[in-house]
N, C-alpha and C. Protein backbone atom coordinates (compact mmCIF):
# COMPACT_ATOMS: atom_id res chain seq x y z
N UNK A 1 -70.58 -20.56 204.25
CA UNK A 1 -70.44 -19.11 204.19
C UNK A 1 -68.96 -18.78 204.07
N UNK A 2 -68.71 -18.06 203.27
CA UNK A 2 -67.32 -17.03 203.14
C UNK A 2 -67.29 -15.91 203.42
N UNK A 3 -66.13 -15.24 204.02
CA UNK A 3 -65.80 -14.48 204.90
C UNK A 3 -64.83 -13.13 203.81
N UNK A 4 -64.74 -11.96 203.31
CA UNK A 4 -63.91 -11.41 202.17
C UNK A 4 -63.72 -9.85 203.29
N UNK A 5 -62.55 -9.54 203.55
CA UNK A 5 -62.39 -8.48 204.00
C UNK A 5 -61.58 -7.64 203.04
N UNK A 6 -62.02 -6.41 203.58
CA UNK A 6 -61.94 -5.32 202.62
C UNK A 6 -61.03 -4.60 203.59
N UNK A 7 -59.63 -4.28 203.25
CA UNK A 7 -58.54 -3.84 204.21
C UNK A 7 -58.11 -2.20 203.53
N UNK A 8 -57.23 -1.98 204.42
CA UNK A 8 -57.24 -0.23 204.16
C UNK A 8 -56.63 0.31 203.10
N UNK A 9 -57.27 0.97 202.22
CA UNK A 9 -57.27 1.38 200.87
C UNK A 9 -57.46 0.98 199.87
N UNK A 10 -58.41 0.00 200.02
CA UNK A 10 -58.78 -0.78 199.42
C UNK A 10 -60.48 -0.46 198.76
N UNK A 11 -60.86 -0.81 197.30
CA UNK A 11 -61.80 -0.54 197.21
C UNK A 11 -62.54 -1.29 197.21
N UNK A 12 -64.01 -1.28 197.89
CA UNK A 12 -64.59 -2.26 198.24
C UNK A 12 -65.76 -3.14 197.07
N UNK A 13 -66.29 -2.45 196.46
CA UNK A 13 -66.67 -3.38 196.04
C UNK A 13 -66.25 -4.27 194.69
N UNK A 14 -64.56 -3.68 194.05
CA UNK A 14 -63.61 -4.67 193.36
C UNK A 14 -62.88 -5.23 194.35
N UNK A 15 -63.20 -5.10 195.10
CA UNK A 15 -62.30 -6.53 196.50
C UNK A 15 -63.22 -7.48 196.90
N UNK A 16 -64.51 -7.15 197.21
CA UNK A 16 -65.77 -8.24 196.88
C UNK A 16 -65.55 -9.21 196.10
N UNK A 17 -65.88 -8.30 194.53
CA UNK A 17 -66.14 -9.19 193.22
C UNK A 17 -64.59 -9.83 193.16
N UNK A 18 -63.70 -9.66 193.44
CA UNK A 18 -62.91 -9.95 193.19
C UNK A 18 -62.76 -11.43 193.84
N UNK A 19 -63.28 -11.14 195.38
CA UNK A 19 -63.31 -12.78 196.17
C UNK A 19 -64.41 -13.41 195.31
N UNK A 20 -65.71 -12.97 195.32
CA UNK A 20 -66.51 -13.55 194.66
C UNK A 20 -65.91 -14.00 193.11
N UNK A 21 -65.22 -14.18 192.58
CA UNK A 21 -65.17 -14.28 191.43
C UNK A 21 -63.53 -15.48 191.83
N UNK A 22 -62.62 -15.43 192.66
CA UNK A 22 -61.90 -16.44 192.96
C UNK A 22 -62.58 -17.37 193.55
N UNK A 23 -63.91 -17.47 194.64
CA UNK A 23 -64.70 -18.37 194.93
C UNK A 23 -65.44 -18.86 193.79
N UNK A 24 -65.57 -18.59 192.80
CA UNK A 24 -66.38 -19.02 191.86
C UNK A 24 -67.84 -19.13 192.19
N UNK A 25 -68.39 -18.00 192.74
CA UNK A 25 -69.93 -17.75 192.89
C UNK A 25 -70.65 -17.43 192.12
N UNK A 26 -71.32 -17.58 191.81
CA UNK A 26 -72.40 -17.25 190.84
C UNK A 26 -73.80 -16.47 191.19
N UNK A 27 -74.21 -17.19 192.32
CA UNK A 27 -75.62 -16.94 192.97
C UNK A 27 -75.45 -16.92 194.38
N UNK A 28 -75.71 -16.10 195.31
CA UNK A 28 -75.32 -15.91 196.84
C UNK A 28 -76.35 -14.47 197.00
N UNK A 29 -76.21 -14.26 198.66
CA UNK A 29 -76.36 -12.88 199.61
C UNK A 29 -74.95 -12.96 199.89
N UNK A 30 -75.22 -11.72 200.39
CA UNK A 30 -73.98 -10.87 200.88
C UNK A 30 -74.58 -9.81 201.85
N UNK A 31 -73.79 -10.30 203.18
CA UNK A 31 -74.15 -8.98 204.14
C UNK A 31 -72.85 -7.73 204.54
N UNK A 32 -72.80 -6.83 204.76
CA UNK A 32 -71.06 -6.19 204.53
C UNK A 32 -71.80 -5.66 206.11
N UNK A 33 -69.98 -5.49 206.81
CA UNK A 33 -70.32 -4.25 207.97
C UNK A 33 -69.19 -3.62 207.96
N UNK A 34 -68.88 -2.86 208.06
CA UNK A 34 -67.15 -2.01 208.55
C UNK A 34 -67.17 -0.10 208.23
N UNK A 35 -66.35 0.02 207.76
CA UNK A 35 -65.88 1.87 207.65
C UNK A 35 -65.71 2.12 206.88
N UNK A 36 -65.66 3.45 206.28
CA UNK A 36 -65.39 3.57 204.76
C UNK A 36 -64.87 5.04 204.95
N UNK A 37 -64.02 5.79 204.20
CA UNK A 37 -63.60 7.01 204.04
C UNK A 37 -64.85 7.94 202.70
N UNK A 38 -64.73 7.07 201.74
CA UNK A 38 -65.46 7.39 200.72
C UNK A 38 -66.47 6.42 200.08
N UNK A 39 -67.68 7.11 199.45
CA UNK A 39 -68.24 6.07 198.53
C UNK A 39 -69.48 6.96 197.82
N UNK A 40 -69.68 6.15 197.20
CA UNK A 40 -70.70 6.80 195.62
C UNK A 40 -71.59 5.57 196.00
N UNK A 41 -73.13 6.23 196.18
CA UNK A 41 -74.37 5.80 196.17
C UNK A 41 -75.40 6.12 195.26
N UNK A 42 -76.37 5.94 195.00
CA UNK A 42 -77.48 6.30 194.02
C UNK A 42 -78.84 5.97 194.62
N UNK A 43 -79.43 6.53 194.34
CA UNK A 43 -80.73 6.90 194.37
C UNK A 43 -81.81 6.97 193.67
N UNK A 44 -82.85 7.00 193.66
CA UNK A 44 -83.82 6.87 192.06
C UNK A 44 -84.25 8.30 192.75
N UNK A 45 -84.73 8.88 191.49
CA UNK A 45 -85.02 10.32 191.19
C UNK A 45 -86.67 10.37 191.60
N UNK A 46 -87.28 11.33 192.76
CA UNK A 46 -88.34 11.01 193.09
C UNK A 46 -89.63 11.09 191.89
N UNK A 47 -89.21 11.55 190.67
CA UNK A 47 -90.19 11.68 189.84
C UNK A 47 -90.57 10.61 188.54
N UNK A 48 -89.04 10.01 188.38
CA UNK A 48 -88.43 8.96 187.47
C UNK A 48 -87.77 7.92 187.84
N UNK A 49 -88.55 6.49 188.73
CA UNK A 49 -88.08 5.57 189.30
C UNK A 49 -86.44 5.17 188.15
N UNK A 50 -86.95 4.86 187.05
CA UNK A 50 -85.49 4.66 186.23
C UNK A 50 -84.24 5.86 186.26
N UNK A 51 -84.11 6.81 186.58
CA UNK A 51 -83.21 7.82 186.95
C UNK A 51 -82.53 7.62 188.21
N UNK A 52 -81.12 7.41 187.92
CA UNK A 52 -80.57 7.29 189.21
C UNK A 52 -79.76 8.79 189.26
N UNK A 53 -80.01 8.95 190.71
CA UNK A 53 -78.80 10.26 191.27
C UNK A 53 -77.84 9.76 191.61
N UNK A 54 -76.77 9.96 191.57
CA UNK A 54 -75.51 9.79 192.01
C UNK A 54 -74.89 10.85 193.11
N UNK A 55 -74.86 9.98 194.16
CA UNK A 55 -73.75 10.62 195.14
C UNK A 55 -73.34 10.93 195.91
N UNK A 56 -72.04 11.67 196.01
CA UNK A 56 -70.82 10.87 196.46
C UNK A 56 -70.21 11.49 197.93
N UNK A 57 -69.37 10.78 198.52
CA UNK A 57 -69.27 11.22 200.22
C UNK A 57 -68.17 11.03 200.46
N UNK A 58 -67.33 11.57 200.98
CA UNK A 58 -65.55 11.94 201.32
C UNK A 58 -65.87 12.65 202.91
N UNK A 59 -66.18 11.31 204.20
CA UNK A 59 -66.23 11.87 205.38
C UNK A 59 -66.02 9.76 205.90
N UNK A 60 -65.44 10.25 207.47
CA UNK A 60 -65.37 8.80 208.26
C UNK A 60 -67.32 8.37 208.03
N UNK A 61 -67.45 7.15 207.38
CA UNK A 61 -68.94 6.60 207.71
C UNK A 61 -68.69 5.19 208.28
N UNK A 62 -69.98 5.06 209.11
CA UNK A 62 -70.00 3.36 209.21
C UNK A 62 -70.88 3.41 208.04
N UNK A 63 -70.92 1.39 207.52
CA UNK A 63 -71.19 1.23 206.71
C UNK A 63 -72.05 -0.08 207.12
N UNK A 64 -73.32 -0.16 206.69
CA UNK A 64 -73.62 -1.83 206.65
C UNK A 64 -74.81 -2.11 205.81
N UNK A 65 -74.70 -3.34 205.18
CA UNK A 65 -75.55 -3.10 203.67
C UNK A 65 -75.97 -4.67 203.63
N UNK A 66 -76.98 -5.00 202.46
CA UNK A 66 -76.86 -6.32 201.90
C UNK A 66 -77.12 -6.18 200.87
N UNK A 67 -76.94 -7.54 200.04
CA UNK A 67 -76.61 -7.54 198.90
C UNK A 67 -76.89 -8.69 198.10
N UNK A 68 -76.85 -8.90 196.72
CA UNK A 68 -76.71 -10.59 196.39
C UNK A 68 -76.26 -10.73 195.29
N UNK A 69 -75.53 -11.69 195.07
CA UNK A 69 -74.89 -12.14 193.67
C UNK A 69 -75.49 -13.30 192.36
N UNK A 70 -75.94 -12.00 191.31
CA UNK A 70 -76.43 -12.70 190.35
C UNK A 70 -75.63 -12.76 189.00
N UNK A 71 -75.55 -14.06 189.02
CA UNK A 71 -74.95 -14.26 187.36
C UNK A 71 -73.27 -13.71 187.92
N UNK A 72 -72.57 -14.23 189.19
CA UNK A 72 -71.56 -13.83 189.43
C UNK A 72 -71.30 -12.40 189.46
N UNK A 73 -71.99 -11.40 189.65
CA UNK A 73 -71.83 -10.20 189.70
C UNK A 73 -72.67 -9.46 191.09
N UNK A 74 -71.94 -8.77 191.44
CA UNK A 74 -71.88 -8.19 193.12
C UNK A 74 -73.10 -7.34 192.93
N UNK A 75 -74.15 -7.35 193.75
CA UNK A 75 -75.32 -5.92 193.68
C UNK A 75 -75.61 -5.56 195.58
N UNK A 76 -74.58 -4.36 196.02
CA UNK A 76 -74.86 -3.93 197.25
C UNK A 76 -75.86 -2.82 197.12
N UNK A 77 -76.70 -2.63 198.48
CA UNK A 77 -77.57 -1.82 199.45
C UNK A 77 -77.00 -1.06 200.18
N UNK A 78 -76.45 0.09 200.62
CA UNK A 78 -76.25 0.37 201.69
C UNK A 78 -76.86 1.18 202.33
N UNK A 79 -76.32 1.49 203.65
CA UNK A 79 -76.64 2.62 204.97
C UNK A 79 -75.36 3.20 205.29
N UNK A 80 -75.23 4.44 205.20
CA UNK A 80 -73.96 4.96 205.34
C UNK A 80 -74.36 5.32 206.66
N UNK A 81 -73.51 5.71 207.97
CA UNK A 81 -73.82 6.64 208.91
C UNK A 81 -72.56 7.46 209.57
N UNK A 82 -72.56 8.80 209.15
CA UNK A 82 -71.39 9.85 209.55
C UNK A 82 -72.26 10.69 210.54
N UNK A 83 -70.94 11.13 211.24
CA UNK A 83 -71.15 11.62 212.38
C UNK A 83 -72.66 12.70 212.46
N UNK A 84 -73.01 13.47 211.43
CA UNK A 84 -73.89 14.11 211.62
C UNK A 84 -75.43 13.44 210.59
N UNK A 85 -75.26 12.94 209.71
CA UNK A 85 -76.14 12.15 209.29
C UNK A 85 -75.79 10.72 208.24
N UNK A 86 -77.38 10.45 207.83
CA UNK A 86 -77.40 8.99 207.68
C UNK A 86 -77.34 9.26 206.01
N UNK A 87 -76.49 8.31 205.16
CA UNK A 87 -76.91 8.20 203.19
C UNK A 87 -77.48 6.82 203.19
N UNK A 88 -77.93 6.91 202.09
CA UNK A 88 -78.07 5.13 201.99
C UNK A 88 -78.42 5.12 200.26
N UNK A 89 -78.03 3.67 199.32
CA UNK A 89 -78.51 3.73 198.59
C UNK A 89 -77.74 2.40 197.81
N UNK A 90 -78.00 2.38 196.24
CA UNK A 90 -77.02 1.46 195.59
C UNK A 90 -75.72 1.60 195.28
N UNK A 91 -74.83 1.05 196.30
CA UNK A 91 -73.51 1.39 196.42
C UNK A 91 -72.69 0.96 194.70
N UNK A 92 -72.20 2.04 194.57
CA UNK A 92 -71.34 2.23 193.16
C UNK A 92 -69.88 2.00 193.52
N UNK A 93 -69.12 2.60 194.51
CA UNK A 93 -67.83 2.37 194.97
C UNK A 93 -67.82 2.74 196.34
N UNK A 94 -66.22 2.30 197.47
CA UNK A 94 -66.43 2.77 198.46
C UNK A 94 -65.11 2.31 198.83
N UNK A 95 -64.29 3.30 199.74
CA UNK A 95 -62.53 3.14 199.74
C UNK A 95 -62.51 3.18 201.15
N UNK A 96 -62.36 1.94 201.35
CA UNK A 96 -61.22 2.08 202.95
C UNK A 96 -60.57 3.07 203.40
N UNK A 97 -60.52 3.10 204.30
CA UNK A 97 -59.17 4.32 204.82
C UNK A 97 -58.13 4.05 206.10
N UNK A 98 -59.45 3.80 207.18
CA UNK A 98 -58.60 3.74 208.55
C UNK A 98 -58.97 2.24 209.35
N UNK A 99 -60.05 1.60 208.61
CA UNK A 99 -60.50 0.39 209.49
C UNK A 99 -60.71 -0.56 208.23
N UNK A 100 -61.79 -1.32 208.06
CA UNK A 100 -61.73 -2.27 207.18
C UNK A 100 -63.46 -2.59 207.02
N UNK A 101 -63.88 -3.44 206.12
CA UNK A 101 -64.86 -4.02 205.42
C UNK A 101 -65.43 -5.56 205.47
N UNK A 102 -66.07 -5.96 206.15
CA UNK A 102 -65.95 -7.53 206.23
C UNK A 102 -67.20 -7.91 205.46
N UNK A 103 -67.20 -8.84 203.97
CA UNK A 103 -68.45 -9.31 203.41
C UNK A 103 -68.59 -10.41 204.13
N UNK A 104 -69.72 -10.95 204.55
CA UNK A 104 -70.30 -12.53 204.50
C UNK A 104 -71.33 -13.28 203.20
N UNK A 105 -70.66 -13.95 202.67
CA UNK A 105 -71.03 -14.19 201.39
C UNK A 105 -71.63 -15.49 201.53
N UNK A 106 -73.16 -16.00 201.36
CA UNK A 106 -73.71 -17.49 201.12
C UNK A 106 -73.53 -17.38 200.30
N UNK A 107 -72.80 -18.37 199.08
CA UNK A 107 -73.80 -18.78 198.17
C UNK A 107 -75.04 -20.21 198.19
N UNK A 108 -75.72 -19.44 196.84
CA UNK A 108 -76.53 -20.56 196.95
C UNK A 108 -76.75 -21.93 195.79
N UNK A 109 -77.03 -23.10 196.58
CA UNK A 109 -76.48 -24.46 196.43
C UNK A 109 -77.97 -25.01 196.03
């Protein structure tokens, strides 16, 4: 297992792919936990599973998600949770601010 932290101001999921891609992974999970200032999620549209909604959140959230890497390319889940409610969805981007991001990355062998 590898360990990829995501430090402050930093965006998280080109700091992922980015370890993932100096580890030379290809195929793995990925579990993330930490904070986030901002991030862009999606959603499928309740009428049109292929329609994604987009969007986006500029408040302190915890964050914790999983994920897995196919064909070397990062695909996160998340759960956002800010002080007054919960987002969740397919994380598109997400920026550090005041704490940090820790992936745990298997790959698989």
């Amino acid at each position: 297992m590898h360990l990829i932290t995501v430090g402050r101001d930093a965006e998280v999921l080109a700091t992922i792919q980015a370890g993932v891609d100096d580890l030379r992974i290809t195929a793995g999970a990925i579990t993330v936990i930490g904070a986030v200032q901002t991030a862009t999620v999606s959603v499928m549209h309740q009428d049109d599973a292929l329609v994604d909604r987009l969007r986006h959140y500029d408040l302190p959230m915890e964050l914790s998600g999983t994920g897995e890497i196919v064909n070397g390319r990062v695909h996160l889940h998340v759960t956002l949770y800010a002080e007054t409610a919960t987002f969740g969805g397919h994380l598109h981007a997400a920026t550090v601010r005041d704490f940090f991001v820790r992936a745990y990355v298997a790959p698989l062998v």
